[in-house]
Protein backbone atom coordinates (compact mmCIF):
# COMPACT_ATOMS: atom_id res chain seq x y z
CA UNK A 1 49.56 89.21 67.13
CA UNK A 2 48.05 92.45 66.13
CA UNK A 3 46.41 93.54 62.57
CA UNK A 4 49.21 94.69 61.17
CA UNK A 5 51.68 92.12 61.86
CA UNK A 6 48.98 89.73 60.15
CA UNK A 7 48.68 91.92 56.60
CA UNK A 8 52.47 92.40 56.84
CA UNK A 9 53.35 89.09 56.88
CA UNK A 10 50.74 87.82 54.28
CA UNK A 11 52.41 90.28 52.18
CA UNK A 12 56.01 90.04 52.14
CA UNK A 13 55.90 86.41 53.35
CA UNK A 14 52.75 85.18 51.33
CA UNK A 15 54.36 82.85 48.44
CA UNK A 16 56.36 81.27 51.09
CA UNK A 17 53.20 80.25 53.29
CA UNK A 18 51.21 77.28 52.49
CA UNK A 19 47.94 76.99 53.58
CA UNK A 20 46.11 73.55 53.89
CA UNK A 21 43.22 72.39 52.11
CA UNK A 22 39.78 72.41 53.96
CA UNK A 23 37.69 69.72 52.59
CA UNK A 24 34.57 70.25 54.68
CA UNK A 25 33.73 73.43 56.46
CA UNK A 26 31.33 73.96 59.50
CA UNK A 27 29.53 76.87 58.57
CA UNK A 28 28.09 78.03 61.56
CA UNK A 29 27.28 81.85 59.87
CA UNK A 30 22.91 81.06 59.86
CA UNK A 31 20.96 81.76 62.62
CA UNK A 32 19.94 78.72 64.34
CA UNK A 33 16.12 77.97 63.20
CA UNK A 34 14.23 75.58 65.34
CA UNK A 35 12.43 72.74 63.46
CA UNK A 36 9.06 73.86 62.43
CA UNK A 37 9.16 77.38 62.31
CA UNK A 38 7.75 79.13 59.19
CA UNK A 39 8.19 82.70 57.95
CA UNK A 40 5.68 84.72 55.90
CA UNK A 41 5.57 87.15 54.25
CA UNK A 42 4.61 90.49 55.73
CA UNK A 43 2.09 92.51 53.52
CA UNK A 44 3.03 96.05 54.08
CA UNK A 45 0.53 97.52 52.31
CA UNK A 46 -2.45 96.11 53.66
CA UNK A 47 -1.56 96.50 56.96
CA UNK A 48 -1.32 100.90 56.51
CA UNK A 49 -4.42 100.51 54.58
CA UNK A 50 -6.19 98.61 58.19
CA UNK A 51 -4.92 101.27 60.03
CA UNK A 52 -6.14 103.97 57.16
CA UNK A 53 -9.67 102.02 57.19
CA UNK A 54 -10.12 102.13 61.20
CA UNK A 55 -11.29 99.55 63.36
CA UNK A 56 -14.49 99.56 65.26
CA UNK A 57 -13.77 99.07 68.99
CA UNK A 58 -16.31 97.66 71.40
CA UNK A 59 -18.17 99.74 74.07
CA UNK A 60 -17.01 99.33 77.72
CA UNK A 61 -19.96 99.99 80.33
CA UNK A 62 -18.17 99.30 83.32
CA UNK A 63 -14.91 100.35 83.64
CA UNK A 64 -12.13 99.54 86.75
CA UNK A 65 -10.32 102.19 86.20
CA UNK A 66 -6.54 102.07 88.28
CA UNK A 67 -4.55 105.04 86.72
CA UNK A 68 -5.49 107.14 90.14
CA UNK A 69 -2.86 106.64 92.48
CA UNK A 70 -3.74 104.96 95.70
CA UNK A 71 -4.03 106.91 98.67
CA UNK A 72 -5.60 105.09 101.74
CA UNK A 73 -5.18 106.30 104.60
CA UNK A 74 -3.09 109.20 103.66
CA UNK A 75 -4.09 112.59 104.69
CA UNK A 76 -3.11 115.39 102.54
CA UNK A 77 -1.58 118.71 104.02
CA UNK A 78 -1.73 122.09 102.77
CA UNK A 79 1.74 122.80 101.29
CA UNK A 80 4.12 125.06 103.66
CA UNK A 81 5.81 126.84 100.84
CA UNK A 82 3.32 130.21 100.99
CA UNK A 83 4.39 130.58 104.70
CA UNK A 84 8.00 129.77 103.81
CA UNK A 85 8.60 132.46 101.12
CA UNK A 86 6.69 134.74 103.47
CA UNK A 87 9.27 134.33 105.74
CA UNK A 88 11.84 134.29 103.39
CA UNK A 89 10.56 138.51 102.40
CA UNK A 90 10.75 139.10 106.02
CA UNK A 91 14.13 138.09 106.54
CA UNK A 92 15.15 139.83 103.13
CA UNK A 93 13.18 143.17 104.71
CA UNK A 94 14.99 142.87 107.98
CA UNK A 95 18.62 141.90 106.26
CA UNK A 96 17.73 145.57 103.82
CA UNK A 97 16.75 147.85 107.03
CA UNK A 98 20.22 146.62 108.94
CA UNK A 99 21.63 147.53 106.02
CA UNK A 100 20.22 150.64 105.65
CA UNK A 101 20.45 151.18 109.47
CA UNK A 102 24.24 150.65 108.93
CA UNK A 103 24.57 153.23 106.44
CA UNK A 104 23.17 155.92 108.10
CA UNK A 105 19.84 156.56 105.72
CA UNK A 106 17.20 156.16 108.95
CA UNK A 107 16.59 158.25 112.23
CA UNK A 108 15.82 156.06 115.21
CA UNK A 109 13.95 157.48 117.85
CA UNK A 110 14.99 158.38 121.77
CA UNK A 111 13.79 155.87 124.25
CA UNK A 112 12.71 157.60 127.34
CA UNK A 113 12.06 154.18 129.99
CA UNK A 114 12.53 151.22 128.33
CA UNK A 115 10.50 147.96 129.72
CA UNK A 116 13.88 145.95 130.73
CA UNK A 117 11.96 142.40 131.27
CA UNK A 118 15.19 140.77 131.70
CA UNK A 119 14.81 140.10 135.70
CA UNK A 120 12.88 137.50 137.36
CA UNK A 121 9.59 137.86 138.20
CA UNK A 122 9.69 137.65 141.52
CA UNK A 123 6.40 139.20 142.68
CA UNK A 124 5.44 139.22 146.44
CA UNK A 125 9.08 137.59 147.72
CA UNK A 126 11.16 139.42 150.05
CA UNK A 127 14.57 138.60 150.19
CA UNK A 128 16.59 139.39 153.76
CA UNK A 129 19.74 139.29 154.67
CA UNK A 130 21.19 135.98 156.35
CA UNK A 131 23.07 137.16 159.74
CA UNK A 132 25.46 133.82 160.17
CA UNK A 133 26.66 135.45 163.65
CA UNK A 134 23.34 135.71 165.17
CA UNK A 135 22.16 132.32 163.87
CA UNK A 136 25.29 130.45 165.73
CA UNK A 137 24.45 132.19 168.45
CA UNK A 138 21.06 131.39 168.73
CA UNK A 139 22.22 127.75 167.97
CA UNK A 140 25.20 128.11 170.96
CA UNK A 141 22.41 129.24 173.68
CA UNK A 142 20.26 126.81 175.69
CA UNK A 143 16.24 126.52 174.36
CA UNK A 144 13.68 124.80 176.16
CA UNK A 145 12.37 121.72 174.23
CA UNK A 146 8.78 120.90 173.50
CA UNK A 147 7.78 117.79 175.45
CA UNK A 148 6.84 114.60 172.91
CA UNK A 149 3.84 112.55 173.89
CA UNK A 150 3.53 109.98 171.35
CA UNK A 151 6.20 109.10 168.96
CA UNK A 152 6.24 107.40 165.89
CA UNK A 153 9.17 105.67 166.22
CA UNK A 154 10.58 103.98 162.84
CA UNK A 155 14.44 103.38 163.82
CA UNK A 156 13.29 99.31 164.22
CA UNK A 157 14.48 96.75 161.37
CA UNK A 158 11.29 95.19 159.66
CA UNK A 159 10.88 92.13 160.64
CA UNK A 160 8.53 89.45 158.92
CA UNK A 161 5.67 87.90 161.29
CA UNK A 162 6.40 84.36 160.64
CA UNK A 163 10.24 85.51 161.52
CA UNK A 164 11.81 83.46 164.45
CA UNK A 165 14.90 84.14 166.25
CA UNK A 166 16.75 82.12 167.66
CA UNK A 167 19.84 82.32 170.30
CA UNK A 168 23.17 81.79 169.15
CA UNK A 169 24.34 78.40 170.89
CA UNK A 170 28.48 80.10 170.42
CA UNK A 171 28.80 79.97 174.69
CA UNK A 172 27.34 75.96 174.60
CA UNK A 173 29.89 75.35 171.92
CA UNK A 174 32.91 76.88 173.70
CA UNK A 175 32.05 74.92 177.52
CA UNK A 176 31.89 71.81 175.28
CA UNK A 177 35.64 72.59 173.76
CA UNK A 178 36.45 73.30 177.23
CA UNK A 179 35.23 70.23 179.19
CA UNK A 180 36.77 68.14 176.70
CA UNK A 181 39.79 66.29 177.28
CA UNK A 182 42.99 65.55 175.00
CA UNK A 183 43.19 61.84 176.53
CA UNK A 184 39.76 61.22 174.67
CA UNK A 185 41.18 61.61 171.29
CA UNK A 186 41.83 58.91 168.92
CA UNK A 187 45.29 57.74 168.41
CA UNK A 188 46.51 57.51 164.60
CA UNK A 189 49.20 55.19 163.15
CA UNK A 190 49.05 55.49 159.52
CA UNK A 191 48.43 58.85 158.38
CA UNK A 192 48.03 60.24 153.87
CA UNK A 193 49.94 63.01 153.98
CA UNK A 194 49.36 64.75 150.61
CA UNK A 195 50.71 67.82 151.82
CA UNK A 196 54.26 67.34 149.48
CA UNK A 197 54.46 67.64 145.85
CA UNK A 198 54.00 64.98 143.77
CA UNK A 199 56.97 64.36 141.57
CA UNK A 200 57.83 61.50 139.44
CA UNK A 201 60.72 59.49 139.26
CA UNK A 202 61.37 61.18 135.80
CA UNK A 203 61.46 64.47 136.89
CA UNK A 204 64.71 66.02 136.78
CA UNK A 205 65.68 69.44 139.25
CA UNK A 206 67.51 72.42 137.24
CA UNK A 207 69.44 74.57 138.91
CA UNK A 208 69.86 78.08 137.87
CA UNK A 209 73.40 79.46 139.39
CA UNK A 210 73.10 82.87 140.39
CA UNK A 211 76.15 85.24 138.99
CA UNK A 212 78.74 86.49 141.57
């Protein structure tokens, strides 16, 4: 219920309300005080006439003085800000001579031979012309090879020293398959064939009919 719904109906509706009687109230209104606290009274005036009088202070011999910032270790740079507006003139000098360029006020001067540095230096290379033709040809004819003497040959797998090899025993195997006969094998009479699925008694078969 806002303000004014509260003074309007104490108003119009006052001598019909009845309020209750309070016999004790809780007066919570002090600031809580703990026990054994005491307040003085402040003397104004003697205090300003302290502070008018002046205190002697005591002499300090030795001070350890810590306002100074602490730098260890930190090496301090010349600041780059000269060099920077430097450069900053420079670029407004060049920006006002295109300008001025652009408007016609200077006279540039005829170049004769200008140094173009834009190629490679290439100094002391020749460079020849490949002839493909010739170079087949000289491939397609017959040339006498150079005779080898010793030859470094490296075309052999590395092999370990302690490496043994052995022969493959694949030809023994095979005889022994061979010389073996079909009478020597072991007749079975109960065999586990596990080869069907195994399905319970409780399983039940679904099938799905295919529309004509």
């Amino acid at each position: 219920m806002s303000l004014d719904n509260v003074l309007y109906e104490l108003r119009h509706e006052g001598a019909d309300l009845k309020l209750k009687h309070v016999e004790q109230v809780s007066d919570r209104s002090q600031p809580v005080i703990e026990p054994g606290t005491q307040v003085h009274h402040w003397d104004k005036g003697s205090f300003l006439k302290e502070i008018e009088t002046g205190v002697s202070l005591k002499h300090i011999e030795e001070s350890q003085d810590r306002s100074s910032p602490r730098v260890e270790g930190v090496e301090m740079r010349a600041s780059d800000r000269p060099a920077l507006l430097e450069e900053v003139k420079l670029v407004g000098t060049h920006n006002a001579i295109v300008n001025e360029i652009k408007a016609g006020g200077v006279v540039l001067q005829h170049v004769e031979a200008p140094a173009d540095r834009s190629a490679p230096a290439v100094q002391g290379a020749q460079v020849g012309k490949w002839d493909k033709d010739a170079f087949l040809h000289e491939i397609e004819s017959p040339h006498t090879l150079k005779h080898v003497e010793n030859i470094n040959d490296r075309s052999e797998p590395r092999v370990e020293p302690d490496t043994q090899v052995k022969s493959n025993k694949h030809e023994e195997l095979l005889s022994e398959i061979k010389k073996s006969s079909p009478n020597k094998l072991k007749h079975v009479e109960d065999t586990a064939d596990r080869s069907e699925p195994h399905v319970t008694h409780t399983a039940a078969l679904r099938v799905q009919a295919t529309p004509l």
